[in-house]
C-alpha atoms as a PDB file:
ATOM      1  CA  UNK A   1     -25.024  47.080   3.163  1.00  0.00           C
ATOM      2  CA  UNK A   2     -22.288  44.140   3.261  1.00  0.00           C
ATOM      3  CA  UNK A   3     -23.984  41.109   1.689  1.00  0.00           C
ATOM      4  CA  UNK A   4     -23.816  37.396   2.974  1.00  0.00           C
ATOM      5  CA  UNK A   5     -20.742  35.572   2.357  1.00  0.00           C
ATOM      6  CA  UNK A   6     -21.277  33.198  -0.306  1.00  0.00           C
ATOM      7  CA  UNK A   7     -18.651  30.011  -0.418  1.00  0.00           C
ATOM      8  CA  UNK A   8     -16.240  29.920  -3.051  1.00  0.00           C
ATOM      9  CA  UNK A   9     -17.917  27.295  -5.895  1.00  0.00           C
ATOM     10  CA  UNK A  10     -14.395  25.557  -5.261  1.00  0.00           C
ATOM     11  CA  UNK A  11     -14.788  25.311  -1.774  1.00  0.00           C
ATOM     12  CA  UNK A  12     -18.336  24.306  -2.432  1.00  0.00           C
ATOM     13  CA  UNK A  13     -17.256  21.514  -4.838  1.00  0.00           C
ATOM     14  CA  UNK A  14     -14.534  19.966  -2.507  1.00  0.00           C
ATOM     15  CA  UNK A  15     -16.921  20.042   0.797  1.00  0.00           C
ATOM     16  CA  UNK A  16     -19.289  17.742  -1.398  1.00  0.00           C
ATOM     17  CA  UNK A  17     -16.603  15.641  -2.471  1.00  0.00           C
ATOM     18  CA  UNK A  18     -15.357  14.949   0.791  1.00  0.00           C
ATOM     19  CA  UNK A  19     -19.219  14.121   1.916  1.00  0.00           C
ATOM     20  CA  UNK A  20     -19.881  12.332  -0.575  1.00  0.00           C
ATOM     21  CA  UNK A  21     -16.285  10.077  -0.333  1.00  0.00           C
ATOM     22  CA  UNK A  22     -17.242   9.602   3.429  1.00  0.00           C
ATOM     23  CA  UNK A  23     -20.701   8.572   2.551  1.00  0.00           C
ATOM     24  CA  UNK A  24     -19.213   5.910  -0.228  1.00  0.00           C
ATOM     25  CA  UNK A  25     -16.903   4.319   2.191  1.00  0.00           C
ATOM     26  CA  UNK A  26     -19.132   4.419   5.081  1.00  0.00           C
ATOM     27  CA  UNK A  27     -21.461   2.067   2.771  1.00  0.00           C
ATOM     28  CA  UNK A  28     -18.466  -0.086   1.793  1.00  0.00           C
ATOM     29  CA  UNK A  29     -17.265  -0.983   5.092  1.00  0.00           C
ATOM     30  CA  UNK A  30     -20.867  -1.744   6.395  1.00  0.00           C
ATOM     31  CA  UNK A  31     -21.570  -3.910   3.480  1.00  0.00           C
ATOM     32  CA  UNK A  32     -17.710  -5.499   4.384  1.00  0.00           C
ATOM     33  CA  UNK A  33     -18.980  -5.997   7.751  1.00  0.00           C
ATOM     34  CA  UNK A  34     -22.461  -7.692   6.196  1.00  0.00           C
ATOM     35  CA  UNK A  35     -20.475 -10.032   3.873  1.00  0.00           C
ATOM     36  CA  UNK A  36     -18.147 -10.725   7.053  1.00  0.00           C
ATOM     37  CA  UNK A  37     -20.970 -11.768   8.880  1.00  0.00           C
ATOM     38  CA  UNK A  38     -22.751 -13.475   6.596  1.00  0.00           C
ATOM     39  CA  UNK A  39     -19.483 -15.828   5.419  1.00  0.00           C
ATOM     40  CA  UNK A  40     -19.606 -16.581   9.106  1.00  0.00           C
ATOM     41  CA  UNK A  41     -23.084 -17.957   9.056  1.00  0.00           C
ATOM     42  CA  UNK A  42     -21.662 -20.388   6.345  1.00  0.00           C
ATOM     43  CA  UNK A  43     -22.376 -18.175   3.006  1.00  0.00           C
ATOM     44  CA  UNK A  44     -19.645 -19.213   0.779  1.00  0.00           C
ATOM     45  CA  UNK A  45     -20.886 -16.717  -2.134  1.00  0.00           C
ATOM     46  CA  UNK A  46     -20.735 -13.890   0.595  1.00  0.00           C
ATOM     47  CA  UNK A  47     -16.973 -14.708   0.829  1.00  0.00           C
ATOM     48  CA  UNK A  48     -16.677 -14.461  -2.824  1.00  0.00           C
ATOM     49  CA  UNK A  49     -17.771 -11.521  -3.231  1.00  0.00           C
ATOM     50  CA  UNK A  50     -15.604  -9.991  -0.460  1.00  0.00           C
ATOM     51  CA  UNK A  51     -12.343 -11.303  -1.896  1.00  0.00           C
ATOM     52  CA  UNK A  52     -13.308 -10.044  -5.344  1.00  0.00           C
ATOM     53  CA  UNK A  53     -13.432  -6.663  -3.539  1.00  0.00           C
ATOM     54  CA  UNK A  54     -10.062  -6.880  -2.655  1.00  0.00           C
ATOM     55  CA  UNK A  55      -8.100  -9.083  -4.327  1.00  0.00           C
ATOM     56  CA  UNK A  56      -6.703  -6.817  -6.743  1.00  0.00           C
ATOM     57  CA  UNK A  57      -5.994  -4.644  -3.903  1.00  0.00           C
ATOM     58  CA  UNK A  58      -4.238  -7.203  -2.026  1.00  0.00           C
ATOM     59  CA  UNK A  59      -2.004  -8.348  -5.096  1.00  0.00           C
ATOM     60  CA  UNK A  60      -0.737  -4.757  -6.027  1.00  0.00           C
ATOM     61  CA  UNK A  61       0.460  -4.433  -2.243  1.00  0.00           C
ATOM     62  CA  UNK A  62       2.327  -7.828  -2.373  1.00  0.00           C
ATOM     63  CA  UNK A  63       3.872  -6.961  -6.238  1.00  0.00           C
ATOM     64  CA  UNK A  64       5.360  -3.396  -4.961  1.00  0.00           C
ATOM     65  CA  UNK A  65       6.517  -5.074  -1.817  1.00  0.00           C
ATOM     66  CA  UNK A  66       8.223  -8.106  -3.328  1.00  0.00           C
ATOM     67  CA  UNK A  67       8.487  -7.398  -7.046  1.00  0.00           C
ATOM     68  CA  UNK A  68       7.526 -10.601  -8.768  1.00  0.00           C
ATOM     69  CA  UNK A  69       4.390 -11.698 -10.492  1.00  0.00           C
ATOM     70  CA  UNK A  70       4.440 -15.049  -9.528  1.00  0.00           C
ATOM     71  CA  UNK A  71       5.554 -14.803  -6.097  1.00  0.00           C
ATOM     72  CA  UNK A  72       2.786 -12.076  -5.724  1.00  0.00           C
ATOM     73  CA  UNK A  73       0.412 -14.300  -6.641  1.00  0.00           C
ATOM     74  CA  UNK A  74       1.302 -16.931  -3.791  1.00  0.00           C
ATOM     75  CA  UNK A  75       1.224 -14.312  -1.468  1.00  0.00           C
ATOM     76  CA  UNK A  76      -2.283 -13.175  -2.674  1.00  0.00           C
ATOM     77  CA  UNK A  77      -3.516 -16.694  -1.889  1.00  0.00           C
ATOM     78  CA  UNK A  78      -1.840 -17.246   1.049  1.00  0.00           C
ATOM     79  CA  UNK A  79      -3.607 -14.236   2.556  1.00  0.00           C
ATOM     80  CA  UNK A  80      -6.957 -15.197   1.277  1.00  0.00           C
ATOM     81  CA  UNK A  81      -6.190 -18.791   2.823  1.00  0.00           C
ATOM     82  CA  UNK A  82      -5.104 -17.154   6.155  1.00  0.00           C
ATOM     83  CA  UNK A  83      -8.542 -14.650   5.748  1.00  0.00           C
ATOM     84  CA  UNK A  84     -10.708 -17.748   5.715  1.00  0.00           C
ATOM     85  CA  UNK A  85      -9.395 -20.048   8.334  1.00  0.00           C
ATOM     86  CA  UNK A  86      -9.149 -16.615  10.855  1.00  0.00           C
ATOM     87  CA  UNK A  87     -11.994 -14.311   9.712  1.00  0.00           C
ATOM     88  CA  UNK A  88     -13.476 -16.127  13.096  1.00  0.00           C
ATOM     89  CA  UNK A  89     -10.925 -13.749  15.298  1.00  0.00           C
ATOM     90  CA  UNK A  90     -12.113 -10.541  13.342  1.00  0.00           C
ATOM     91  CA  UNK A  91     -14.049  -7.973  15.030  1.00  0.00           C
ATOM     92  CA  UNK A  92     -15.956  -5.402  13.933  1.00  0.00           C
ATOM     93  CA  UNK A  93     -14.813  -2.295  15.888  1.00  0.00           C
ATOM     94  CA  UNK A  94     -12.635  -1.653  12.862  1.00  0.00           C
ATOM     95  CA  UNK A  95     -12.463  -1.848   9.585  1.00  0.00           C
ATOM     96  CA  UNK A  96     -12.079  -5.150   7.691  1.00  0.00           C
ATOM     97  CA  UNK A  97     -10.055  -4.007   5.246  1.00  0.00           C
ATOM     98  CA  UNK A  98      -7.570  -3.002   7.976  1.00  0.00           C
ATOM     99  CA  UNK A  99      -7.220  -6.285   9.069  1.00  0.00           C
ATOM    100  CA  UNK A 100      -7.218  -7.762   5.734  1.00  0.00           C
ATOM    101  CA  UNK A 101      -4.365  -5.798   4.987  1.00  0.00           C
ATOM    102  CA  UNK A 102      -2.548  -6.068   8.616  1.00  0.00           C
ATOM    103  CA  UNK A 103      -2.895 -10.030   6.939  1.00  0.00           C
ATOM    104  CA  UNK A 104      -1.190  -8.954   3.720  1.00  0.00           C
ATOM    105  CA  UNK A 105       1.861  -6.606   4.970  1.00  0.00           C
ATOM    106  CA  UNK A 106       2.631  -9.803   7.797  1.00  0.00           C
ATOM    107  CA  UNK A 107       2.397 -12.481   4.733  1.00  0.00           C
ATOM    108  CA  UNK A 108       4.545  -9.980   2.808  1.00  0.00           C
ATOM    109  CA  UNK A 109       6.924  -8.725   5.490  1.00  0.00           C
ATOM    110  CA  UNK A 110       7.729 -12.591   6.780  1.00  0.00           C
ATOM    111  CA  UNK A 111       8.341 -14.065   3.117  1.00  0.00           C
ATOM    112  CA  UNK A 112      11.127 -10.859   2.891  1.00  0.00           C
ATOM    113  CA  UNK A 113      13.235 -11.812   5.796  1.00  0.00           C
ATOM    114  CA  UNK A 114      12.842 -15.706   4.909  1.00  0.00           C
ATOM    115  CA  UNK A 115      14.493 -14.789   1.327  1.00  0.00           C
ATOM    116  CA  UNK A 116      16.647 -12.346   3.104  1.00  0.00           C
ATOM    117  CA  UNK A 117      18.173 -14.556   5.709  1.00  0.00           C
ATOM    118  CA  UNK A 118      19.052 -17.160   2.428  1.00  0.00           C
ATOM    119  CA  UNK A 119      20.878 -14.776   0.964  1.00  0.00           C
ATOM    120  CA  UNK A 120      18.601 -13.767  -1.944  1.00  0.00           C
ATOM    121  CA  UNK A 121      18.769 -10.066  -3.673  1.00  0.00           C
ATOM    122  CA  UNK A 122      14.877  -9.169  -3.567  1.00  0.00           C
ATOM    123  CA  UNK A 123      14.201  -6.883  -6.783  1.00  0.00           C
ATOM    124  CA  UNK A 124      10.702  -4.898  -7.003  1.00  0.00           C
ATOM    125  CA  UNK A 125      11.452  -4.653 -11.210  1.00  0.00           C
ATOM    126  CA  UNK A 126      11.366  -8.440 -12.854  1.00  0.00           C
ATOM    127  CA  UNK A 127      15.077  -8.759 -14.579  1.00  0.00           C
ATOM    128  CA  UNK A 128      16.348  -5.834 -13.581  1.00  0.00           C
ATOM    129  CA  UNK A 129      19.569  -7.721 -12.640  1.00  0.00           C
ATOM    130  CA  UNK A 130      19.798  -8.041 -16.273  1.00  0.00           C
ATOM    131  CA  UNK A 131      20.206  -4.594 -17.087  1.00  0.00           C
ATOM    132  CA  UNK A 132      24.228  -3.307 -16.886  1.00  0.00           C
ATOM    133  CA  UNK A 133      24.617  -0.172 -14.255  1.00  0.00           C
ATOM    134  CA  UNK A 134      24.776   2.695 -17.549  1.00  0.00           C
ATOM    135  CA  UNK A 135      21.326   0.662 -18.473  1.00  0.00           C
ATOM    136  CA  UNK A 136      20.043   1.804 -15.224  1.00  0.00           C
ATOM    137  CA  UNK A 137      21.233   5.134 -15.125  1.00  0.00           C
ATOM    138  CA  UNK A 138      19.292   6.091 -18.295  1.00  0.00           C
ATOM    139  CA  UNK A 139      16.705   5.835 -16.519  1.00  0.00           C
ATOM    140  CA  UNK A 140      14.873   9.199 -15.809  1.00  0.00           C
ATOM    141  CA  UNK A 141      13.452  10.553 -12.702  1.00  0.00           C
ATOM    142  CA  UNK A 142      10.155  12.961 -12.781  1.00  0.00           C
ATOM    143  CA  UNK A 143      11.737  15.570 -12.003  1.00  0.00           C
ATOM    144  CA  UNK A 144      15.044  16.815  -9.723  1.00  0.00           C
ATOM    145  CA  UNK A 145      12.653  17.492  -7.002  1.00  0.00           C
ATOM    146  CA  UNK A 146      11.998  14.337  -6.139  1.00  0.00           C
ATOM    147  CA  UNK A 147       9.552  13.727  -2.993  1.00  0.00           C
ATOM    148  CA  UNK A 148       8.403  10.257  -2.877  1.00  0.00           C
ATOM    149  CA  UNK A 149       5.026  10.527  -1.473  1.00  0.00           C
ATOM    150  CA  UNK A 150       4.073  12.591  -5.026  1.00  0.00           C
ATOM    151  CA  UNK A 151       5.808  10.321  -7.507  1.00  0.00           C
ATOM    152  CA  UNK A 152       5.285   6.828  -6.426  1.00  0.00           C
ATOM    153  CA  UNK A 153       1.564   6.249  -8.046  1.00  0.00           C
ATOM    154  CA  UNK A 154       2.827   8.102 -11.234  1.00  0.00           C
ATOM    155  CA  UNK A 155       2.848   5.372 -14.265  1.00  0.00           C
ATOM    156  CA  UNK A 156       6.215   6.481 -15.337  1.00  0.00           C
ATOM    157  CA  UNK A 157       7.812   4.733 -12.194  1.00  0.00           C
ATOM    158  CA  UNK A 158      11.058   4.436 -13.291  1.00  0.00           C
ATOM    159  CA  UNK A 159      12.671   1.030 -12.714  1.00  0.00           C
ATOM    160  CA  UNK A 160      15.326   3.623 -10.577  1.00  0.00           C
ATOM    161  CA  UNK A 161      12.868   3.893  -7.654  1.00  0.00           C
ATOM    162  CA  UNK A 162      11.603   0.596  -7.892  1.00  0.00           C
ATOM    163  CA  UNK A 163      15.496  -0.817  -7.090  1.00  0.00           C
ATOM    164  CA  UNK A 164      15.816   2.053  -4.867  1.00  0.00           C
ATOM    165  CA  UNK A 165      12.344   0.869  -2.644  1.00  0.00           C
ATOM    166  CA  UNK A 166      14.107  -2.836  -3.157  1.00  0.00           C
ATOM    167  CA  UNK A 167      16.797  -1.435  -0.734  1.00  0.00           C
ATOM    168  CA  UNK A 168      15.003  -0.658   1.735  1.00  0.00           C
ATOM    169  CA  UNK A 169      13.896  -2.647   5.266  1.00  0.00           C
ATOM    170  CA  UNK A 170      10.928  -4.770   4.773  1.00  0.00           C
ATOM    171  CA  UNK A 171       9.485  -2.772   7.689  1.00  0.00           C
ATOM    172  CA  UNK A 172      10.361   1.164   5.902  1.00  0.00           C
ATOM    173  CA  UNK A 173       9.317  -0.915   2.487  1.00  0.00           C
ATOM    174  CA  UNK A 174       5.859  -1.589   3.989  1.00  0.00           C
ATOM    175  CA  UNK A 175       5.177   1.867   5.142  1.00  0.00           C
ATOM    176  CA  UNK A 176       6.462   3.485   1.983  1.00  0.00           C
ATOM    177  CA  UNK A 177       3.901   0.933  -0.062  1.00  0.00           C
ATOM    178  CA  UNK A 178       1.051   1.265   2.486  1.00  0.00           C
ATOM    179  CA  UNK A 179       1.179   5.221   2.087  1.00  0.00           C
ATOM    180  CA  UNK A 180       2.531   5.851  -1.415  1.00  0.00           C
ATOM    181  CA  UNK A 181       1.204   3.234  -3.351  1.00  0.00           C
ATOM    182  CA  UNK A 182      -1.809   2.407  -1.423  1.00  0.00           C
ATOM    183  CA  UNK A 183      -2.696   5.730   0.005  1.00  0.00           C
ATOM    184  CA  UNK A 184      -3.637   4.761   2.817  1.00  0.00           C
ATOM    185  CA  UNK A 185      -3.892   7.724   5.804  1.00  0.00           C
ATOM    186  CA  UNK A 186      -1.554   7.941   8.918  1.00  0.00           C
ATOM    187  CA  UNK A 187      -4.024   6.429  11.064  1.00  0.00           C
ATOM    188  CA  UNK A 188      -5.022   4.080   8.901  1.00  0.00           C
ATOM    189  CA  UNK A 189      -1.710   2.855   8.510  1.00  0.00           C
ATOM    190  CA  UNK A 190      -1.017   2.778  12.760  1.00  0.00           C
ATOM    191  CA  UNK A 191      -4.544   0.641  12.588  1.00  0.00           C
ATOM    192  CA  UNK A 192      -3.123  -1.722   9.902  1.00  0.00           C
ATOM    193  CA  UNK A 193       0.590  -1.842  11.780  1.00  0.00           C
ATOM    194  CA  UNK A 194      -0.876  -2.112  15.403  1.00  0.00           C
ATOM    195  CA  UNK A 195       1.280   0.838  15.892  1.00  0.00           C
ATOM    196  CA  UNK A 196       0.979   4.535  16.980  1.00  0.00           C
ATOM    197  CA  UNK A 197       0.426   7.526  14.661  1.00  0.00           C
ATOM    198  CA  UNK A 198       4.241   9.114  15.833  1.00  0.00           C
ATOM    199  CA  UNK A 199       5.635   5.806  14.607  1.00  0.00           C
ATOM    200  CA  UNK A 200       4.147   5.625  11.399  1.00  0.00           C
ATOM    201  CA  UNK A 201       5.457   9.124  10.757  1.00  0.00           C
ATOM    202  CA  UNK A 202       8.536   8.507  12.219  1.00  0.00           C
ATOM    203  CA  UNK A 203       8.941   5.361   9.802  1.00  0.00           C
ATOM    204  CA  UNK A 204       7.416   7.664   6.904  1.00  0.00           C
ATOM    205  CA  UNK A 205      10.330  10.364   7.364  1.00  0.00           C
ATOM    206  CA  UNK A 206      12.713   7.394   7.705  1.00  0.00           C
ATOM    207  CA  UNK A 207      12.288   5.400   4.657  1.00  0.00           C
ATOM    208  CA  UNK A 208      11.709   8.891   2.292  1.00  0.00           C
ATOM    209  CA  UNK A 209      15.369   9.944   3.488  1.00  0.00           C
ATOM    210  CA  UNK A 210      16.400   6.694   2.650  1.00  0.00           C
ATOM    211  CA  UNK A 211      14.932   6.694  -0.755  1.00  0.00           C
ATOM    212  CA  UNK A 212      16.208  10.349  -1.421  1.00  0.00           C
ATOM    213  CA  UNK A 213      20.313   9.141  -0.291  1.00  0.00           C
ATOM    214  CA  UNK A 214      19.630   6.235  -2.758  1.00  0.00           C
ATOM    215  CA  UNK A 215      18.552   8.261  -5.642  1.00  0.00           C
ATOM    216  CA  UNK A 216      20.990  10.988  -4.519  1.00  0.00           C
ATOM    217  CA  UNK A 217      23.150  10.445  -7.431  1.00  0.00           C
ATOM    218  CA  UNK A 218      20.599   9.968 -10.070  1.00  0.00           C
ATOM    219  CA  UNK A 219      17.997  13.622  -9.024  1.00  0.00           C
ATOM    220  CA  UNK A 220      21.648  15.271  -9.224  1.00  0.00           C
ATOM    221  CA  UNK A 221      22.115  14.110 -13.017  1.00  0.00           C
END
């Protein structure tokens, strides 16, 4: 007699997992949508509490897309000014934290091409033009495979990538930062850039080949 299949333990452990990561951020975003509507009513506190949430969140984006401390932490106000005086317009038949961040990448994307158009080199690594090109080049890579979307969120970042992601558009920046660094999902990401899922991937496949001509001569060292 063939017994009943019995699931893997693995396949066991990963199904609860994904429950249980559904369940957590099912909870989040309804208490989002609670503080949201609450901060409406005049709650000041409830506002509070909701940019504690994501504040941190909010100032990592703005320091990989623009690369300084201090001018990340402008930016990180500036959204949280632009959150309270339009939190009016938001809606709840999405996520907040997409719109918070649709916020962020705009406040992000807009300072880029105001210091682009006067002529200023934007750097994600503070004083890097301080370092001499064979400086730069000792820098090491993970390894000689490099693939972007699996090395970004490594600590070991080397100040490489981060000149390499410096080169890019501030639109190919945004989507490398909003995936990589992030880790946010495709259609998350078309919900945060108002666009479709074929563009983000599009934009994705874009700004990786990018990266990979840029570090071209360093992954062949």
């Amino acid at each position: 007699m063939i017994g009943a299949y019995t699931p893997e333990p693995a396949l066991e452990d990963d199904a609860a997992l994904a429950k249980a990561n559904a369940e957590a951020s099912a909870e989040s975003h309804a208490r989002d949508h609670e503080l949201v509507a609450a901060f409406k009513a005049g709650d000041q506190a409830a506002f509070e509490e909701l940019w504690l949430k994501y504040e941190q969140r909010v100032y990592n984006h703005c320091l990989r897309m623009v690369g300084d401390e201090e001018e990340s932490h402008d930016l990180t106000q500036d959204v949280g000014i632009k959150v309270i005086r339009n939190i009016k317009n938001y809606e709840h038949t999405y996520a907040f934290y997409t719109w918070l961040y649709r916020i962020t990448v705009n406040c992000c994307i807009d300072f880029l091409r105001k210091k682009r158009r006067h002529a200023q080199e934007v750097s994600l690594t503070p004083n890097s033009e301080d370092e001499s090109a064979d400086q730069v080049r000792e820098h090491t890579i993970p390894d000689e495979t490099f693939v972007p979307d699996k090395t970004l969120l490594n600590r070991e970042l080397s100040e490489v990538m981060n000149a390499a992601i410096a080169q890019l558009s501030e639109k190919l920046r945004a989507i490398i930062v909003l995936k990589e660094v992030d880790g946010f999902s495709y259609e998350e990401i078309a919900d945060i850039l108002e666009c479709s899922r074929g563009t983000v991937k599009s934009r994705l496949f874009r700004a990786r080949e990018r990266l990979k001509e840029i570090l071209g001569p360093y992954v062949a060292e």
